[in-house]
Protein backbone atom coordinates (compact mmCIF):
# COMPACT_ATOMS: atom_id res chain seq x y z
CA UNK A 1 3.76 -29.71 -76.15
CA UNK A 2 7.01 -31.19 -74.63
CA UNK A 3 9.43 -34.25 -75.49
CA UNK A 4 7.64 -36.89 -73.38
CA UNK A 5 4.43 -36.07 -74.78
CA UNK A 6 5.26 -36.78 -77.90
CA UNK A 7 6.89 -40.03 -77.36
CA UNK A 8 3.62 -41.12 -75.63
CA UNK A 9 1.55 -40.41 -78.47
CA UNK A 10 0.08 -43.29 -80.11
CA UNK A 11 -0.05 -42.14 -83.44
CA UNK A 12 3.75 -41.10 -83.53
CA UNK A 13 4.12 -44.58 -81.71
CA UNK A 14 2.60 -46.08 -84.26
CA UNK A 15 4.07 -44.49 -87.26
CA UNK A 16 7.16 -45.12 -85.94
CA UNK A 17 6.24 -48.96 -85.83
CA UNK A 18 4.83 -48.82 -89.31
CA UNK A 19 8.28 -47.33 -90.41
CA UNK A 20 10.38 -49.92 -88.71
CA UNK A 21 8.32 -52.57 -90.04
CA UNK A 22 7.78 -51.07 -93.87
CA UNK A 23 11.69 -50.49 -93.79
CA UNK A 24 12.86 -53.99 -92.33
CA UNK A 25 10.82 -55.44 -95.23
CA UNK A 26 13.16 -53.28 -97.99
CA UNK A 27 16.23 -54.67 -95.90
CA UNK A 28 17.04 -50.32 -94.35
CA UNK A 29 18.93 -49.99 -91.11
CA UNK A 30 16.62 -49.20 -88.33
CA UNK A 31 14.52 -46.60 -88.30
CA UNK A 32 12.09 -47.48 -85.24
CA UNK A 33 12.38 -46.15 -81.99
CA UNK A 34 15.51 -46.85 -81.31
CA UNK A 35 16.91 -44.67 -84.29
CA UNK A 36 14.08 -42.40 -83.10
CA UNK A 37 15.34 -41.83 -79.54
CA UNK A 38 18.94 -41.81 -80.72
CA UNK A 39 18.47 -39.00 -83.16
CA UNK A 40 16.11 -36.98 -80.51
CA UNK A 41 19.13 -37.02 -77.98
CA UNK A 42 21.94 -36.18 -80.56
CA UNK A 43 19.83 -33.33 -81.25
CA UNK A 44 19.45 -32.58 -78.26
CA UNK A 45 22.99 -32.27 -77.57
CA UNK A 46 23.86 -30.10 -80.23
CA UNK A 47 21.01 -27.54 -79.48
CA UNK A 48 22.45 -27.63 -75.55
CA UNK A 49 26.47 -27.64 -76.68
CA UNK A 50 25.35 -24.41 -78.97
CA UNK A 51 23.80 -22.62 -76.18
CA UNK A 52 19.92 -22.72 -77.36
CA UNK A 53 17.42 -22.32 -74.86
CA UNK A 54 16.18 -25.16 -73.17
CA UNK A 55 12.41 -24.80 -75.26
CA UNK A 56 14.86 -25.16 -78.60
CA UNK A 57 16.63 -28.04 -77.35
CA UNK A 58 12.97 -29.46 -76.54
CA UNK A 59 11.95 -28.51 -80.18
CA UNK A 60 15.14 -30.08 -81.47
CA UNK A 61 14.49 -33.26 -79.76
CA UNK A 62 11.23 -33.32 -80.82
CA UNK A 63 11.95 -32.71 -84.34
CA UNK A 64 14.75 -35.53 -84.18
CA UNK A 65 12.39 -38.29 -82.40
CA UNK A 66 9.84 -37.60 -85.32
CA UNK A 67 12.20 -36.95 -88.21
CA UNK A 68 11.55 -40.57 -89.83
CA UNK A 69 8.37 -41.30 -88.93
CA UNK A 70 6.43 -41.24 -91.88
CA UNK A 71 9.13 -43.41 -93.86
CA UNK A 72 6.57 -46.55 -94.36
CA UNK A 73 4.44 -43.62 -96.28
CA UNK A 74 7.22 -43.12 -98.74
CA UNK A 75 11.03 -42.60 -98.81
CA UNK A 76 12.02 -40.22 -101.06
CA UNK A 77 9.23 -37.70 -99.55
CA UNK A 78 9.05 -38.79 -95.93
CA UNK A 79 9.69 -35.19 -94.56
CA UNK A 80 7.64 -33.34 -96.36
CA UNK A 81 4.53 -36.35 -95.50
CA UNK A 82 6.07 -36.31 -91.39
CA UNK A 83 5.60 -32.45 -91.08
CA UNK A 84 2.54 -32.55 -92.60
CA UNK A 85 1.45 -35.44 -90.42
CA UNK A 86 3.07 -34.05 -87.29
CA UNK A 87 1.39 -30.74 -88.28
CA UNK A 88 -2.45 -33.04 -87.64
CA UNK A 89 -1.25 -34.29 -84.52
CA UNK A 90 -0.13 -31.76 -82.81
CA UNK A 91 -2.24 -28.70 -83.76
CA UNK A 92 -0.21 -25.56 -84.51
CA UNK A 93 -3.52 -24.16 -85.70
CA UNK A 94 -5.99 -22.95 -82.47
CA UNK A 95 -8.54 -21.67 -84.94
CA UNK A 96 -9.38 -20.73 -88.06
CA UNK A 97 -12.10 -18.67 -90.42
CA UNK A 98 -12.86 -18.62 -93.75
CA UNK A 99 -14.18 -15.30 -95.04
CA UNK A 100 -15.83 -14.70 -98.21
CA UNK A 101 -16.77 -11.05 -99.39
CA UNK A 102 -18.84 -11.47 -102.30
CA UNK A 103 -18.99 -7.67 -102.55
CA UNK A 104 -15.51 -7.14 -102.68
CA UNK A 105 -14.36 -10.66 -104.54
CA UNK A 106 -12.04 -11.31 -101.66
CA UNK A 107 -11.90 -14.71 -99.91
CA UNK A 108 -9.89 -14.47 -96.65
CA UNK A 109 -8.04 -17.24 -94.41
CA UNK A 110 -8.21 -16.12 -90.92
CA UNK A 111 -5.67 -18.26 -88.65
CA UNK A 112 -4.71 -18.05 -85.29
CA UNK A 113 -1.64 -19.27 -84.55
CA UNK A 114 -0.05 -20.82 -81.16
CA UNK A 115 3.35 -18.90 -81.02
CA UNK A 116 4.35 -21.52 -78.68
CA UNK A 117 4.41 -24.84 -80.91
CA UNK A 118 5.62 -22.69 -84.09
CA UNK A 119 6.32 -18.72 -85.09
CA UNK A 120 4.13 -17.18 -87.71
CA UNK A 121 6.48 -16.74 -90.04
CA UNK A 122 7.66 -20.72 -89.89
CA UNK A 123 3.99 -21.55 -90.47
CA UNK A 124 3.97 -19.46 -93.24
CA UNK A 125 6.94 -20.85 -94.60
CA UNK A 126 5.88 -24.50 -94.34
CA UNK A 127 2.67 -23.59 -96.13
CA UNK A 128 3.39 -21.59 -98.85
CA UNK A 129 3.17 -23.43 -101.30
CA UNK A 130 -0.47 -24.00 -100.14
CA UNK A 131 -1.16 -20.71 -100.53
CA UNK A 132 -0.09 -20.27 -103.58
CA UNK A 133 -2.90 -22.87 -104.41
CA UNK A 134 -5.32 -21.23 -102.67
CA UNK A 135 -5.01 -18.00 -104.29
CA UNK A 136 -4.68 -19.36 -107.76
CA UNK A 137 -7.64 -21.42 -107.21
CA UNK A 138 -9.47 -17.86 -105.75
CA UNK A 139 -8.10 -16.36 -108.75
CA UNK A 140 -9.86 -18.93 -111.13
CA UNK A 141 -13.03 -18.22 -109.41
CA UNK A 142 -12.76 -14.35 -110.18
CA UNK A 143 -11.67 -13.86 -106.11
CA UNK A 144 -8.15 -12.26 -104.22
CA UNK A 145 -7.19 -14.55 -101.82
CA UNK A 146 -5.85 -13.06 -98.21
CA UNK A 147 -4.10 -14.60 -95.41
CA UNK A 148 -4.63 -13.45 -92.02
CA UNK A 149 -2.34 -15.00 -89.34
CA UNK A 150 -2.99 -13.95 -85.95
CA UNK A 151 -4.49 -10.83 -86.80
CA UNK A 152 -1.38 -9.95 -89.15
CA UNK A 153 -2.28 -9.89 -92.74
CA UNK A 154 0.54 -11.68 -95.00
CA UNK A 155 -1.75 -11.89 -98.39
């Protein structure tokens, strides 16, 4: 995944047009594209002036072009509802199993991971508190719940 891919999405595209809209109507400063592809090149400034490599200033663009653009979903929770959307988009996941060992009571998440859009351990953090969920709901139905992440087990 680079930069001008994602600006050529459609769905971003249109999220972003959704959010300029929704916001226009509550009387916000722009948060279209413009704001978009301002906020993608500031970021990528900083990344560049601070010596990341050139795939972090990518990622930092990135990040800043989408960082709005699920605004028209809801304000106060935008980011949390943009990762999650950007997460559907643009698949961090390559594949994933779901284990159950009725034997042992042990229901197992097996994900692999593309190291390239996101590290293991970011994934992890982002999801947590899904995890949680998942093992209390194993835990209600008399199961462990384990996480498997590209063939490293963090649960």
């Amino acid at each position: 995944m680079n930069f001008k891919e994602v600006k050529k999405n459609p769905l971003v595209l249109e999220f972003l047009r959704q959010t300029e809209i929704t916001l226009k109507v509550h009387n916000y400063t722009d948060h279209g594209l413009g704001h978009s592809n301002l906020v993608a090149a500031r970021a990528r400034t900083v990344a560049k002036e601070i010596h990341l490599s050139k795939r972090e200033q990518e990622m930092c663009a990135i990040a800043g072009f989408c960082h709005d653009f699920a605004n028209f979903l809801n304000r106060t929770y935008h980011n949390y509802l943009g990762a999650l959307i950007f997460q559907e988009i643009f698949k961090a996941v390559k594949d994933n199993k779901l284990g159950i060992n009725k034997r042992k009571k042990r229901i197992t998440l097996n994900l692999k991971i593309d190291t390239n859009f996101v590290p293991v351990m970011e994934y992890f953090e982002i999801f947590t508190e899904r995890m949680v969920y998942c093992r209390k709901a194993a835990k209600y139905l008399g199961y462990k719940f384990g996480l498997v992440i590209n063939n490293f087990k963090l649960l």
